[in-house]
Protein backbone atom coordinates (compact mmCIF):
# COMPACT_ATOMS: atom_id res chain seq x y z
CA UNK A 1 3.09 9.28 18.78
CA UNK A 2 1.34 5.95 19.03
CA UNK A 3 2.00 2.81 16.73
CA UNK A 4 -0.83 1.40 15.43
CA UNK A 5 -0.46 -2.30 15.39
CA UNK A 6 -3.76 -3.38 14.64
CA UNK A 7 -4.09 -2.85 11.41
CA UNK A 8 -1.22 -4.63 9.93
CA UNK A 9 -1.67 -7.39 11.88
CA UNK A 10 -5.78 -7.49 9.82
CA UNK A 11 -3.98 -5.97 6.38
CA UNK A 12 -1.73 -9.58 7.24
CA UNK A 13 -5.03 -11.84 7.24
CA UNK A 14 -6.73 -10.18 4.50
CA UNK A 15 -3.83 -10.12 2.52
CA UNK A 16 -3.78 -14.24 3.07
CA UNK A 17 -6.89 -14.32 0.97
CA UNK A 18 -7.71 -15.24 -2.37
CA UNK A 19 -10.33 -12.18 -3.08
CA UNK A 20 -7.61 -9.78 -1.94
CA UNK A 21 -7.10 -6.87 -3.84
CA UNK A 22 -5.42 -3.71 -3.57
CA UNK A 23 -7.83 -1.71 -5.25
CA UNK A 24 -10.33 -3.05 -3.09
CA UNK A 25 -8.03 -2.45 0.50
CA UNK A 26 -7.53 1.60 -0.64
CA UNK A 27 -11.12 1.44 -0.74
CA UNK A 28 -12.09 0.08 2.48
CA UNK A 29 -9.33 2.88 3.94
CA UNK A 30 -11.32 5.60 2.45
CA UNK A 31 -14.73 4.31 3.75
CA UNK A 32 -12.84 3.61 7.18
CA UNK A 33 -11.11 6.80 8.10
CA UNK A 34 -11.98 9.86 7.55
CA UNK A 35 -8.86 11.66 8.65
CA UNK A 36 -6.51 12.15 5.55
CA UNK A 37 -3.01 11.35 7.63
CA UNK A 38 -4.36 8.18 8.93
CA UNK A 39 -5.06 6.80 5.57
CA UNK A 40 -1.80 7.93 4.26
CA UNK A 41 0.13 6.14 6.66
CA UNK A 42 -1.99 2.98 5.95
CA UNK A 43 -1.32 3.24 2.36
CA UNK A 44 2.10 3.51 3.30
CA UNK A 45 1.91 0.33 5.35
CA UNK A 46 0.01 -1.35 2.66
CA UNK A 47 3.30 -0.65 0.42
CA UNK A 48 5.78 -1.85 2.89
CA UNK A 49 3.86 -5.14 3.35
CA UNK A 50 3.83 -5.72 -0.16
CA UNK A 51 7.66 -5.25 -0.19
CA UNK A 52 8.03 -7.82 3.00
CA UNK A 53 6.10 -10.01 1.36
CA UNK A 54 8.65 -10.66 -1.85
CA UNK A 55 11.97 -12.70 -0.59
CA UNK A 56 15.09 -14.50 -2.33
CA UNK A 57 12.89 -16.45 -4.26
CA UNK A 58 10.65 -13.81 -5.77
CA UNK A 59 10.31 -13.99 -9.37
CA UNK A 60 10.85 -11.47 -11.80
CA UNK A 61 7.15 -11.43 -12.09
CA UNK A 62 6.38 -11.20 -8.65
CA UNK A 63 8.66 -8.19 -8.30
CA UNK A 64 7.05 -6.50 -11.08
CA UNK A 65 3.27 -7.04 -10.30
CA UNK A 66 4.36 -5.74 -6.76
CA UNK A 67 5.42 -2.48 -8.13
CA UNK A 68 2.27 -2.37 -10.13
CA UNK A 69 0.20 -2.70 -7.05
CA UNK A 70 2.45 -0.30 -5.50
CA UNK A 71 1.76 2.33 -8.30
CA UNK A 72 -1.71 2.11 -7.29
CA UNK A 73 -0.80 3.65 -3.54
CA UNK A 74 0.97 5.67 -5.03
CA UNK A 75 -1.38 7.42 -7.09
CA UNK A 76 -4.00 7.09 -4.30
CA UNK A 77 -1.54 8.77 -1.97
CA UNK A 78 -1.32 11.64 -4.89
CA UNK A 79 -5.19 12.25 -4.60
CA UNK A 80 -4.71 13.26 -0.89
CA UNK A 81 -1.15 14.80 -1.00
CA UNK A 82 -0.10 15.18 -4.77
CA UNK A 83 3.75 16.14 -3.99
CA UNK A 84 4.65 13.93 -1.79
CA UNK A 85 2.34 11.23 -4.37
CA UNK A 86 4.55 12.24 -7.08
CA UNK A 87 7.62 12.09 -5.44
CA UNK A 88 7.35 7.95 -5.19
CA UNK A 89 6.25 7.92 -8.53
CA UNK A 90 9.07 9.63 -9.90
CA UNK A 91 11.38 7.99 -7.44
CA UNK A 92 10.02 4.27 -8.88
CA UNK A 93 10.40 4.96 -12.29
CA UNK A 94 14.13 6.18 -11.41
């Protein structure tokens, strides 16, 4: 299985800008790929970079408008696969 390292290293730069948005990044995945997998695991990278992205110094409202955006990929992941999409929803509102 091959490691795609490209596009976290571009989700990185985008993510550095202003205009950034979520919404807009699940977008550009579904206009990108066509294959259903690959944009799962992107979504799933888009997630874990918005986790990296909090540290020690996070504030409460940084760690909360992360989970928001990371209720977003996980109702776009739902769309393609709906069990394993409502699997991380249930498992974040635990």
């Amino acid at each position: 299985m091959e490691f795609d390292t490209v596009y976290p290293e571009q989700l990185h730069k985008r993510m550095l800008k202003k205009e950034f948005s979520i919404d807009s990044e699940i977008d550009l995945l579904h206009r990108k790929y066509k294959n259903q997998k690959k944009i799962l695991d992107k979504l799933l990278c888009l997630d874990a970079q918005l986790y990296m992205n909090l540290g020690l110094n996070s504030t409460k409202a940084d760690k909360a408008e992360t989970k928001k955006e990371s209720r977003k990929i996980y109702r776009a992941i739902k769309k393609i696969d709906p069990k394993l999409g409502d699997l991380f929803l249930v498992h974040q509102d635990k």
